[in-house]
N, C-alpha and C. Protein backbone atom coordinates (compact mmCIF):
# COMPACT_ATOMS: atom_id res chain seq x y z
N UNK A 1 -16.43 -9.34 1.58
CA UNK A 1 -15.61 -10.45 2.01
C UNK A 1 -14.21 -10.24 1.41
N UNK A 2 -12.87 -10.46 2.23
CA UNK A 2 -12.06 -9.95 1.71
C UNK A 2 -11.13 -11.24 2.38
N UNK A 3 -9.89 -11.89 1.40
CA UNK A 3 -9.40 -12.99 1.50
C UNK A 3 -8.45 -12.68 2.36
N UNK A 4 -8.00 -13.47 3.96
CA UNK A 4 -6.74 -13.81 4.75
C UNK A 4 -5.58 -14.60 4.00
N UNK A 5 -4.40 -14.78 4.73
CA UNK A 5 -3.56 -15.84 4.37
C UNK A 5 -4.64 -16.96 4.85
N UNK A 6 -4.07 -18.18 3.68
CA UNK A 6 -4.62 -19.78 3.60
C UNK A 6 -5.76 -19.42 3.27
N UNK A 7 -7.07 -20.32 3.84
CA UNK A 7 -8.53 -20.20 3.74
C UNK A 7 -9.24 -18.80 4.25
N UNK A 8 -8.61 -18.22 4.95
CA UNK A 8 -9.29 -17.04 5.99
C UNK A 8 -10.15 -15.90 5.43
N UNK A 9 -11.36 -15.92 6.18
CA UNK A 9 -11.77 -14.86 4.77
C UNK A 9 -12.26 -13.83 6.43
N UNK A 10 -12.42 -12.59 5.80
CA UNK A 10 -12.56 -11.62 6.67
C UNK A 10 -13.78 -11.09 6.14
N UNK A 11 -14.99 -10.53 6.83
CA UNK A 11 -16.03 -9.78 6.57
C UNK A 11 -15.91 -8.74 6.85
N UNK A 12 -16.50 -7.42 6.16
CA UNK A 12 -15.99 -6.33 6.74
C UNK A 12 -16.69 -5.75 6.00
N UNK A 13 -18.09 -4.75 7.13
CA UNK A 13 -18.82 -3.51 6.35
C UNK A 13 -18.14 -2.22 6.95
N UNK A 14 -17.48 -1.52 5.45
CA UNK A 14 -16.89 -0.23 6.00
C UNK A 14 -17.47 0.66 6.64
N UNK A 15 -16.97 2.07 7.20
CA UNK A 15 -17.47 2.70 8.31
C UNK A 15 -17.86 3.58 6.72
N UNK A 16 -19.07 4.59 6.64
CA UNK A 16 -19.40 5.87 5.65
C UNK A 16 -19.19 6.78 6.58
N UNK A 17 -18.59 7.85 6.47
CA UNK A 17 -18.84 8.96 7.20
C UNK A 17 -19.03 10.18 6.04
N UNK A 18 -19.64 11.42 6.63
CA UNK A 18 -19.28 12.65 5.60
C UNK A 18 -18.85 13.48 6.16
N UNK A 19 -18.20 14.20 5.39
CA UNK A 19 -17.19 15.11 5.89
C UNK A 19 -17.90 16.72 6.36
N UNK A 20 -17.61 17.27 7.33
CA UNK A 20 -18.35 18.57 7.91
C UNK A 20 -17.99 19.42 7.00
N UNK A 21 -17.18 19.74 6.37
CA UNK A 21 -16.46 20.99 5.56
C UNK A 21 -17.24 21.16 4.46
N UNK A 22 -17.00 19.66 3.71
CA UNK A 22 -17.44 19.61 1.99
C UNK A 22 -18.76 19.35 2.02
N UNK A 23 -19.12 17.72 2.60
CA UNK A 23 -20.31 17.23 2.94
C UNK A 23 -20.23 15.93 1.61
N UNK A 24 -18.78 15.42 1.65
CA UNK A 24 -19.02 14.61 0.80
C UNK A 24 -18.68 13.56 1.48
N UNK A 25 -19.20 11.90 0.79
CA UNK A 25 -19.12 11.01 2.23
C UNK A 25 -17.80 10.00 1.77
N UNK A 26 -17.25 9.85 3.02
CA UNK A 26 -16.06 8.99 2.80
C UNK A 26 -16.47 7.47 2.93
N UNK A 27 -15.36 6.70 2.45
CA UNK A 27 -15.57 5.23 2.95
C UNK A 27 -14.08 4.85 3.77
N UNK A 28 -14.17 4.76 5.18
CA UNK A 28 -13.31 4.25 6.19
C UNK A 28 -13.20 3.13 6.51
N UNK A 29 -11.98 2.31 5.68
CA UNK A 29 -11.67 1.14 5.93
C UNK A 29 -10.75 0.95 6.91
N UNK A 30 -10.66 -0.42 7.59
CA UNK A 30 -9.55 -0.61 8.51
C UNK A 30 -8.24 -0.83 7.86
N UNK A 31 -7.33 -0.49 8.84
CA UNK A 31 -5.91 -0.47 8.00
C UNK A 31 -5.38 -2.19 7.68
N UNK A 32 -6.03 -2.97 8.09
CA UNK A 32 -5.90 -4.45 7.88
C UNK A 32 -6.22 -4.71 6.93
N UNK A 33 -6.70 -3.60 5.81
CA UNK A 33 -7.35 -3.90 4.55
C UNK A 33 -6.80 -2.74 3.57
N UNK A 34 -6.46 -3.22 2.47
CA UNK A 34 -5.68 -2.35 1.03
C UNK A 34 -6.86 -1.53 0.21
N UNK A 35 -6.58 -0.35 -0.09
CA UNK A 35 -7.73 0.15 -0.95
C UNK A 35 -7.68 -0.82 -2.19
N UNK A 36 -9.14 -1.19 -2.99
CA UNK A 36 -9.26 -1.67 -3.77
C UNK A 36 -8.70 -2.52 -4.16
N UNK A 37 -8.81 -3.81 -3.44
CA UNK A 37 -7.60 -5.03 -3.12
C UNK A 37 -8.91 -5.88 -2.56
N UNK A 38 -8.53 -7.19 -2.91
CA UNK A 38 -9.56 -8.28 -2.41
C UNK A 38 -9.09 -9.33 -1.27
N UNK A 39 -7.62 -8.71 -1.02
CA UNK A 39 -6.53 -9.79 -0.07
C UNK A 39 -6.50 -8.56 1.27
N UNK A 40 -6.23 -9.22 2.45
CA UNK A 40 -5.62 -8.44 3.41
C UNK A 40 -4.20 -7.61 3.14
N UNK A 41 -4.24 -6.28 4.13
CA UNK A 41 -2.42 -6.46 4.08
C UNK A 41 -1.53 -7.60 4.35
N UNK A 42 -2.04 -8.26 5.22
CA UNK A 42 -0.82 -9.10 5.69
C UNK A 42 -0.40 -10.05 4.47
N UNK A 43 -1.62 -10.46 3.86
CA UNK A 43 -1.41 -11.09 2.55
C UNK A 43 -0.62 -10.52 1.57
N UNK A 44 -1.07 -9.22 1.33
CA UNK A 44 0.15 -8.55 0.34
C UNK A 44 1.62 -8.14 0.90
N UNK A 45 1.31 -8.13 1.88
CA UNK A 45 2.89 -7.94 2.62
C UNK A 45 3.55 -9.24 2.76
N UNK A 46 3.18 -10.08 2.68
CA UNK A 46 3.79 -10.94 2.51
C UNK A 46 4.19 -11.86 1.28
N UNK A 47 3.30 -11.44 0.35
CA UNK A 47 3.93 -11.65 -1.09
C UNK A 47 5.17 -10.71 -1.56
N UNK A 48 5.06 -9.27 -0.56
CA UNK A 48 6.44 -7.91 -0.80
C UNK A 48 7.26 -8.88 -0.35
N UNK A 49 7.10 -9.64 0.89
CA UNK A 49 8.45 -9.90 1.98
C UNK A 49 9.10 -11.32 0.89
N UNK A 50 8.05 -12.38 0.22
CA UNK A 50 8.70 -13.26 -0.09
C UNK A 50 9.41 -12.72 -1.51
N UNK A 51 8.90 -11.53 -2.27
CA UNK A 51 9.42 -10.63 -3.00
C UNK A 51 10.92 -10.34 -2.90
N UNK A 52 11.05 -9.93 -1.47
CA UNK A 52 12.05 -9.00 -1.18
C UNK A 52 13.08 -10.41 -0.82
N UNK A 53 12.76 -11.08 -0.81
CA UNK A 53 14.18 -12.43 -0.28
C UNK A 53 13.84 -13.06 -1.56
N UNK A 54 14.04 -12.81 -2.59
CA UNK A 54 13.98 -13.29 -4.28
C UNK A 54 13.62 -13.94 -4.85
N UNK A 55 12.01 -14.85 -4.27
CA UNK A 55 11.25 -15.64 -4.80
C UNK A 55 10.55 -14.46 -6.61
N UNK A 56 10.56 -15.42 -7.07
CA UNK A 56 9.43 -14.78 -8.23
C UNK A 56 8.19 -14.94 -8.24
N UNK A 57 7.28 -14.32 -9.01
CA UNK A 57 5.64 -14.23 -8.71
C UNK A 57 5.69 -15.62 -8.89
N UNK A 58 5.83 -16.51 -9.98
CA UNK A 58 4.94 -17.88 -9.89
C UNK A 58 5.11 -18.54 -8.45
N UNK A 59 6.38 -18.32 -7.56
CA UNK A 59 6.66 -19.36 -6.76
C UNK A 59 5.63 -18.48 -5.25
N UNK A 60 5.62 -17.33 -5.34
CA UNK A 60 4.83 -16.67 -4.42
C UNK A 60 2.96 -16.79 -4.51
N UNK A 61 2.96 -16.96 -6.23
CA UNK A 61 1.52 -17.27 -6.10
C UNK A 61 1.24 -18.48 -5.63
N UNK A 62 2.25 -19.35 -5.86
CA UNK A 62 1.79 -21.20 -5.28
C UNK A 62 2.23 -21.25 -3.56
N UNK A 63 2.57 -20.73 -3.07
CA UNK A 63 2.82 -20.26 -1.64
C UNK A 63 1.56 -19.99 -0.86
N UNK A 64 0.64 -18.39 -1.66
CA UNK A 64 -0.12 -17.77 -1.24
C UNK A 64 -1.38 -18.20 -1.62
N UNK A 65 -1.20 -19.01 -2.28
CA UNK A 65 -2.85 -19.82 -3.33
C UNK A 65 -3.59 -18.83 -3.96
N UNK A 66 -2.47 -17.65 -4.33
CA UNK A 66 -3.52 -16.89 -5.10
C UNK A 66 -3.26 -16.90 -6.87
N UNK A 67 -4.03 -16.44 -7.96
CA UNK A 67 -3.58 -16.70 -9.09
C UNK A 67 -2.69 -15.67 -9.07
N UNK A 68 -1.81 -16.65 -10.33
CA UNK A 68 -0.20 -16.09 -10.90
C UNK A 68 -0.61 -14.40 -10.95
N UNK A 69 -1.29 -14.15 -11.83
CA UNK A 69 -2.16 -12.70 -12.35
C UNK A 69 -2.16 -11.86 -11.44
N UNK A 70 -2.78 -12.00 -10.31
CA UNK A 70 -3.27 -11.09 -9.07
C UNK A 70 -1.86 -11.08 -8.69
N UNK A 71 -1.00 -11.87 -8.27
CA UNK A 71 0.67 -11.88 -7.57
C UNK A 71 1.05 -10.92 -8.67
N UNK A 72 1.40 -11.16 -9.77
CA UNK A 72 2.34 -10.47 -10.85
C UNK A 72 1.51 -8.67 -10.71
N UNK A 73 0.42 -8.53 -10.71
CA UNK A 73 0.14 -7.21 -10.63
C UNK A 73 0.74 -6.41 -9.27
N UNK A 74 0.54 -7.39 -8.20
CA UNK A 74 0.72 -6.70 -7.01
C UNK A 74 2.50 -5.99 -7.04
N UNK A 75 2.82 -7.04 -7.52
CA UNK A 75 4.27 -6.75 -7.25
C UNK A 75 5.43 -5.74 -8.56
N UNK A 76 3.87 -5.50 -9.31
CA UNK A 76 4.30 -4.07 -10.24
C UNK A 76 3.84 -3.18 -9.79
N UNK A 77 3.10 -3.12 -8.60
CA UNK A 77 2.44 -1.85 -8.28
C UNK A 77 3.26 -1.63 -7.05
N UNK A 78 4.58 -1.76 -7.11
CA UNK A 78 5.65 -0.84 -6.30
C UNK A 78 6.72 -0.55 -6.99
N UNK A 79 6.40 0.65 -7.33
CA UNK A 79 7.48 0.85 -8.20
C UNK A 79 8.68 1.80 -7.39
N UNK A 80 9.86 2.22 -7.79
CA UNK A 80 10.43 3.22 -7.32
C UNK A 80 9.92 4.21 -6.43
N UNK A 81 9.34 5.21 -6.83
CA UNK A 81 8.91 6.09 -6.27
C UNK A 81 8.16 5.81 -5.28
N UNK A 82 7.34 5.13 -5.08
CA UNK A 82 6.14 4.13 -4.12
C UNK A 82 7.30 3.50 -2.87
N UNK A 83 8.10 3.05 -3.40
CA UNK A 83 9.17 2.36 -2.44
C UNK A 83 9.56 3.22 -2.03
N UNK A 84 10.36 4.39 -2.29
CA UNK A 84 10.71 5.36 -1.56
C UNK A 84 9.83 5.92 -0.60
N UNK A 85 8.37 6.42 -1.31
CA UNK A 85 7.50 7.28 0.05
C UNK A 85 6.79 6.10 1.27
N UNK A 86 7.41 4.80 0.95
CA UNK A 86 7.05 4.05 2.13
C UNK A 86 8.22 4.14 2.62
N UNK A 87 9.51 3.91 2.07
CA UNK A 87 10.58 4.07 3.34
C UNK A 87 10.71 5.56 4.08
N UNK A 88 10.39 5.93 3.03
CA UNK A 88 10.24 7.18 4.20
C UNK A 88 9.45 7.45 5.47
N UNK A 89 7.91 6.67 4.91
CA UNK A 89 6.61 6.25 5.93
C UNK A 89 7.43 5.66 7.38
N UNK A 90 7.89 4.60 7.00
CA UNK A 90 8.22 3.65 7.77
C UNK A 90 9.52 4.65 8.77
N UNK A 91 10.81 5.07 8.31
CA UNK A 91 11.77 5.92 8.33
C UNK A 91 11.05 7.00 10.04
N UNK A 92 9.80 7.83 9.15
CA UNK A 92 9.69 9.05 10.47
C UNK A 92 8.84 8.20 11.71
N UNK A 93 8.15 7.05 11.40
CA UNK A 93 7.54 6.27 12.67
C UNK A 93 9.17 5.95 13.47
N UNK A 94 9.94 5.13 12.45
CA UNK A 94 11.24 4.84 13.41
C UNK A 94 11.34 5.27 14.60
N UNK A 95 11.79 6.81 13.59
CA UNK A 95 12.20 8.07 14.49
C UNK A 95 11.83 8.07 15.41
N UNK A 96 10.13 8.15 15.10
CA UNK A 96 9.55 8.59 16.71
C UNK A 96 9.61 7.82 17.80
N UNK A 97 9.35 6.30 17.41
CA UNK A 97 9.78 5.60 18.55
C UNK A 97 10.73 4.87 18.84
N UNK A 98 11.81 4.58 18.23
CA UNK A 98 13.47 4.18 18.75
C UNK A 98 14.17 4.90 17.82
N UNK A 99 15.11 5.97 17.57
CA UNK A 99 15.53 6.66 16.99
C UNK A 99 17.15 5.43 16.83
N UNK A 100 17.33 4.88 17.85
CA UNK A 100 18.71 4.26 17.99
C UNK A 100 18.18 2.44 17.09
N UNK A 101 17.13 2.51 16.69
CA UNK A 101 16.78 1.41 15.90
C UNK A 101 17.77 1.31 14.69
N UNK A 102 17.88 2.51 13.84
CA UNK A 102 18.28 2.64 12.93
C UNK A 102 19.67 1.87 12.45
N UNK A 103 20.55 2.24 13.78
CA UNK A 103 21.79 1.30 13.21
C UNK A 103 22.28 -0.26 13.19
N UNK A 104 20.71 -0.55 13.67
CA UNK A 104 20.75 -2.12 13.40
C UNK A 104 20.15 -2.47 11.82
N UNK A 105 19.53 -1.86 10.94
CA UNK A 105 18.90 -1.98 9.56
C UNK A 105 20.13 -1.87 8.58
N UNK A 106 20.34 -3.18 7.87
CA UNK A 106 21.02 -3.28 7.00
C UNK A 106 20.35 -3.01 5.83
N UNK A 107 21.10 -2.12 4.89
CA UNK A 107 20.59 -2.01 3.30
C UNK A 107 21.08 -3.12 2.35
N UNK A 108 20.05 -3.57 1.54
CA UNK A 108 20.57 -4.08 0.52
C UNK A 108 20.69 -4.03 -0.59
N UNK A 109 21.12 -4.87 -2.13
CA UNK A 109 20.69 -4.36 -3.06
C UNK A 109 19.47 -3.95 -3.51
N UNK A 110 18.26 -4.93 -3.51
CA UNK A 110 16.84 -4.95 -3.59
C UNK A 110 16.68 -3.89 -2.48
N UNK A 111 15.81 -2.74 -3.13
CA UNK A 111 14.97 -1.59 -2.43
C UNK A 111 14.06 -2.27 -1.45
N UNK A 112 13.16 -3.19 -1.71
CA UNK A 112 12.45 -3.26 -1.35
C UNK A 112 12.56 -3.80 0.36
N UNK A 113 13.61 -4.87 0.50
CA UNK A 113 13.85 -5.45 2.09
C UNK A 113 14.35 -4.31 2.40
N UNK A 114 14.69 -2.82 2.56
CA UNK A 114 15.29 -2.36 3.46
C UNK A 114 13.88 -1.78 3.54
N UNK A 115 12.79 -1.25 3.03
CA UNK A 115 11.45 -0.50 2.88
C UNK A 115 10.66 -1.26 3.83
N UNK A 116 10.67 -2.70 3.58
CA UNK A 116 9.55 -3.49 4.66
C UNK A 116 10.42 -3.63 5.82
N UNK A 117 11.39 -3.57 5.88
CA UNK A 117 12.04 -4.55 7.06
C UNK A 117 12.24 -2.62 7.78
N UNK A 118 12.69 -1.50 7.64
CA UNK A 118 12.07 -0.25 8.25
C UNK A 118 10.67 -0.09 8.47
N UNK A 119 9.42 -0.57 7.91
CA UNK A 119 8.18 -0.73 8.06
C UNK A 119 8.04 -1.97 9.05
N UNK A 120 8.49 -2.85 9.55
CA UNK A 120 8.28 -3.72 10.42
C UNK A 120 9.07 -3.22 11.60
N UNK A 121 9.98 -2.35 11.88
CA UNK A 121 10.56 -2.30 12.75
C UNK A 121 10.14 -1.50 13.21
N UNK A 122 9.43 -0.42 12.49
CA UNK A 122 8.26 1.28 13.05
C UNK A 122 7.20 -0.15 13.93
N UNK A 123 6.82 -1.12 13.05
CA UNK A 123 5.86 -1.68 13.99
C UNK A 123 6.20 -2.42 15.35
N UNK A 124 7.03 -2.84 14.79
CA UNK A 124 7.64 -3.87 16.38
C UNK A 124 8.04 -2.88 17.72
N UNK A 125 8.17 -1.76 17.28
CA UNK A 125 8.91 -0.80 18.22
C UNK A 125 7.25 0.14 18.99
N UNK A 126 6.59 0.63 17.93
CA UNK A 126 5.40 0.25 18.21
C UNK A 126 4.41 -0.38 19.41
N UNK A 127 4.54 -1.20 18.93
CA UNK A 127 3.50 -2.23 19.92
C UNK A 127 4.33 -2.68 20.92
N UNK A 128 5.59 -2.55 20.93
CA UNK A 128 6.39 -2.62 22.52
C UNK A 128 6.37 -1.27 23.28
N UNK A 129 6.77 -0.16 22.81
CA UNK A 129 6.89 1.33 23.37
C UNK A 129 5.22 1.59 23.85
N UNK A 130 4.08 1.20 23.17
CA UNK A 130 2.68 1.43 23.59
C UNK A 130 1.74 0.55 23.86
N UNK A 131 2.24 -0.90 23.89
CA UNK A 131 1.66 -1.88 23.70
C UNK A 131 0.50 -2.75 23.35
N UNK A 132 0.49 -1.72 21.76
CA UNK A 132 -0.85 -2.21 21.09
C UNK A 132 -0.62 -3.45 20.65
N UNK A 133 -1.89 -4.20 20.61
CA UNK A 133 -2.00 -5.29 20.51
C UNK A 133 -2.21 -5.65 18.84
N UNK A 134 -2.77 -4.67 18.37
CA UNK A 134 -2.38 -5.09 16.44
C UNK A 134 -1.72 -5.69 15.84
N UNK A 135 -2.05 -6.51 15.04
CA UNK A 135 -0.85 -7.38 14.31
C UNK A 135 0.33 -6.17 13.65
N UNK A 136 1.28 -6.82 13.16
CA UNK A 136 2.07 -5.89 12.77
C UNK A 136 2.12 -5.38 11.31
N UNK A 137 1.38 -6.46 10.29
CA UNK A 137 0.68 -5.71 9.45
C UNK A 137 -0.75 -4.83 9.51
N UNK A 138 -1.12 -4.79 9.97
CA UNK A 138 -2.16 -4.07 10.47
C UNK A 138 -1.66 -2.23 10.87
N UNK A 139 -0.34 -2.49 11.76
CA UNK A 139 0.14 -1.09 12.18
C UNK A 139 0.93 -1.07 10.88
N UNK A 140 1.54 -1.26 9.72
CA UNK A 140 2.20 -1.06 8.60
C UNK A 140 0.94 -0.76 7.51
N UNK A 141 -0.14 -1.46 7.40
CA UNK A 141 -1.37 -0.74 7.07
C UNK A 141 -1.59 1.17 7.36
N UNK A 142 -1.63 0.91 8.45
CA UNK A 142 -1.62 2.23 9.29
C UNK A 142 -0.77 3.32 8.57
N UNK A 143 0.73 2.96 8.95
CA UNK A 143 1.60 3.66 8.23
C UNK A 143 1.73 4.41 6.82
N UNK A 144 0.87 2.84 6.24
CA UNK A 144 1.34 3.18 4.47
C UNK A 144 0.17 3.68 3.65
N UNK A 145 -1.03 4.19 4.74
CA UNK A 145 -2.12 4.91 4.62
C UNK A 145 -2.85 4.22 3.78
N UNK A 146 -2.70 2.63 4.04
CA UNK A 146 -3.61 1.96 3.31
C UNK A 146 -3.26 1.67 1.73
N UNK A 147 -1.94 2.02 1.59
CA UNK A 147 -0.91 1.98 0.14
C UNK A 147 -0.14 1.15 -0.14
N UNK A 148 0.07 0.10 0.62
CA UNK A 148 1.31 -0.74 0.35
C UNK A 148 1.33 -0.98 -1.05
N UNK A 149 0.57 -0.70 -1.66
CA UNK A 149 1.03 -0.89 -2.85
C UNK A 149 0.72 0.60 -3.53
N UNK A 150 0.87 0.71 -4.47
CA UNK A 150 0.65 2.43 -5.39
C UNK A 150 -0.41 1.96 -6.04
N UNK A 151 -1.62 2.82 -6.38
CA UNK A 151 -2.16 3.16 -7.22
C UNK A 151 -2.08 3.07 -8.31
N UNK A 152 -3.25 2.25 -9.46
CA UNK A 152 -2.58 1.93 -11.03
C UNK A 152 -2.51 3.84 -11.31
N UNK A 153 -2.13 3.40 -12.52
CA UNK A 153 -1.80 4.59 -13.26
C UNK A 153 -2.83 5.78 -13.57
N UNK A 154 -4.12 4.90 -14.13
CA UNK A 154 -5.22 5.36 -14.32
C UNK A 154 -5.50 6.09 -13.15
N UNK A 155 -5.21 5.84 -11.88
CA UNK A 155 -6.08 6.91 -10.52
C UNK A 155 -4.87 7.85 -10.83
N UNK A 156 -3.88 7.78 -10.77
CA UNK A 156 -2.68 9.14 -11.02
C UNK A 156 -3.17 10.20 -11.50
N UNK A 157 -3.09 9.68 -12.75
CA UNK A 157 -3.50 10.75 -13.64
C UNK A 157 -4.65 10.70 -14.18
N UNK A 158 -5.68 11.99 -14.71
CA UNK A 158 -6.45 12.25 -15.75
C UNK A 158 -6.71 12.79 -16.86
N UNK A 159 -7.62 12.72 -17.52
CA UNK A 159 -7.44 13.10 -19.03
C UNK A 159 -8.43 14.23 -18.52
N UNK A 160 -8.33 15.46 -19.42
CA UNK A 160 -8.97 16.88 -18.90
C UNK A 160 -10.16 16.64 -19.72
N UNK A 161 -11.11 17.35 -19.15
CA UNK A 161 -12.87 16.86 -19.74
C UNK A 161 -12.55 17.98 -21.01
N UNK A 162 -13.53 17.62 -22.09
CA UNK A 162 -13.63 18.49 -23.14
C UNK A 162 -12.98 18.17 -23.85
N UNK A 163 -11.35 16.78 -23.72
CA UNK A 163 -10.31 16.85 -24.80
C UNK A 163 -10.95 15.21 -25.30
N UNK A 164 -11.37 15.41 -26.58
CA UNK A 164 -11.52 13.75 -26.75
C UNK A 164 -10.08 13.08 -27.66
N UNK A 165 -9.98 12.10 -27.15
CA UNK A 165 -8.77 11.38 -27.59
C UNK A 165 -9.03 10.60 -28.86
N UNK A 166 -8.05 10.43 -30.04
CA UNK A 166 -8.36 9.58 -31.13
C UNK A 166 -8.36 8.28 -30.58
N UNK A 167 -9.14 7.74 -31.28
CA UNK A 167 -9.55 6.27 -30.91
C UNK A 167 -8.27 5.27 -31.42
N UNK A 168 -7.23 6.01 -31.64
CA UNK A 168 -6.38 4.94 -32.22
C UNK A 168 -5.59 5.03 -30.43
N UNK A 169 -5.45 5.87 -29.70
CA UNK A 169 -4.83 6.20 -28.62
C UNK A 169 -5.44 6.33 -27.13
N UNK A 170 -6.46 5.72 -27.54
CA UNK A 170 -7.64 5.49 -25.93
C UNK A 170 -7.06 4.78 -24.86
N UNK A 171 -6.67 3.76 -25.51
CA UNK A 171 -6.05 2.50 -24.75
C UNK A 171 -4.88 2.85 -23.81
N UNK A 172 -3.59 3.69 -24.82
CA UNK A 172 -2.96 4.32 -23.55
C UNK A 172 -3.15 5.49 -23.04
N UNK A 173 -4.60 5.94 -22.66
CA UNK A 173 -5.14 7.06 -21.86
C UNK A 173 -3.64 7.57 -20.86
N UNK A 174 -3.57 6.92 -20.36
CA UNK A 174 -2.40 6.93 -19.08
C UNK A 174 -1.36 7.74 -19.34
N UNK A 175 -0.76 7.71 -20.98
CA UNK A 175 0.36 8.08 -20.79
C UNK A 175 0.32 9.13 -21.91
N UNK A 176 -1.22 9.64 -22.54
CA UNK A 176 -1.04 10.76 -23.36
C UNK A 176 -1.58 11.99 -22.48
N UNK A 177 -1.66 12.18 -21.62
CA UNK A 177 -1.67 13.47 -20.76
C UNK A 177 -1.12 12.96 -19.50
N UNK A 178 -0.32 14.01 -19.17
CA UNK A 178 0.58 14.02 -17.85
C UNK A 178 -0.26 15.12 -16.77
N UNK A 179 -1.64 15.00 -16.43
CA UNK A 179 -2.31 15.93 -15.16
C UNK A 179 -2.66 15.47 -14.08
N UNK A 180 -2.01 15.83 -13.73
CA UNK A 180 -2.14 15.21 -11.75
C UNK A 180 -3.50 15.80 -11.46
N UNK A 181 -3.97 14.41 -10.64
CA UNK A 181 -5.06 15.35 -9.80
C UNK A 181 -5.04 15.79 -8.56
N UNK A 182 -5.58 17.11 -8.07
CA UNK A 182 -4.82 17.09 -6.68
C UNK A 182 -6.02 16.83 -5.49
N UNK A 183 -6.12 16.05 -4.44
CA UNK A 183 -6.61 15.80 -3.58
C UNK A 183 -7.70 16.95 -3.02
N UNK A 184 -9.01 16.55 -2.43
CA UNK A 184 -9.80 17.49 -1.96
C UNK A 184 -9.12 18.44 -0.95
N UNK A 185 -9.66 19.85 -0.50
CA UNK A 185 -9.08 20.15 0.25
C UNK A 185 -9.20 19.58 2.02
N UNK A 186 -9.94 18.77 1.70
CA UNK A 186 -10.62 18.19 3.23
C UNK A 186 -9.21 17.16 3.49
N UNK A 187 -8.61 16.50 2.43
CA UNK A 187 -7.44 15.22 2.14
C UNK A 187 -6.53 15.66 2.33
N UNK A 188 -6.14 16.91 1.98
CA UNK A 188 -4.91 17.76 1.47
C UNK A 188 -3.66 17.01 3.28
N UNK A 189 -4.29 17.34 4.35
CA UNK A 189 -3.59 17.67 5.27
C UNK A 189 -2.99 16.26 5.71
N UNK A 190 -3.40 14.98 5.05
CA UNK A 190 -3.31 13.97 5.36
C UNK A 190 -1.74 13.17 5.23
């Protein structure tokens, strides 16, 4: 069960598939839904959007009826870098379907309204040029590969097996080894 805006709750048993190559099994969620998130996109996109026009978490959590806690995390888990590889997300959909979109998008100071408001316009352009019927968070789902927000820290990075950490320094696991992990090769192309 996974929470809509207001009361709305959505049910949803994911698709399992396994993969022919490896033979390991995936879990295929719809893009209307955030990895490891208990809210819809549209819900978190719309705590970004009231984000991005300069409400603060308390006034967005009493908006969205969700606790202060859950708002304040969401809206640290876009950081720089995250903002960038969605405007970019958003940026090559443009392209493909109104290339002349572009010189109507104003930048602003805040990163973030020029990132959603290029991510809404890949969608609006979208569902007019092909006329899918998807909500438009749903096709920004799509886009942001199910990321609108980044990944905590902990999935980033890992600690290498065999190294045990002093117990005075467990806690920030995160930030005493810098090793990326790199994606299966079945993911790689994604």
């Amino acid at each position: 069960m996974v929470r809509g805006l207001g009361a709305d709750r959505v049910t949803v048993r994911p698709a399992r598939v396994r993969c022919a190559r490896c033979s390991k099994t995936q879990v295929l969620l719809p893009t209307a839904l955030q990895v490891r998130r208990a809210d819809t996109t549209e819900v978190i996109g719309t705590a970004l959007v009231h984000k991005a026009n300069g409400l603060g978490y308390r006034r967005i959590a009493e908006r969205l009826d969700r606790p202060v806690s859950t708002v304040r995390r969401w809206l640290r888990r876009v950081p720089p870098e995250h903002l960038h590889w969605m405007y970019t997300q958003g940026c090559e959909r443009l392209a493909t379907y109104a290339a002349d979109a572009f010189s109507r998008i104003r930048n602003t100071r805040n990163p973030l309204h020029p990132t959603l408001t290029m991510l809404a316009a890949a969608a609006f352009h979208a569902r007019e040029r092909f006329g899918f019927e998807d909500p438009p968070w749903t096709l920004i789902g799509m886009y942001t590969r199910g990321r609108l927000l980044a990944p905590t820290p902990r999935r980033l990075k890992a600690v290498p097996r065999g190294i045990r950490m002093p117990a005075s320094s467990r806690q920030h696991a995160d930030r005493a080894f810098n090793v990326t992990t790199t994606p299966s090769p079945c993911r790689r192309k994604l």
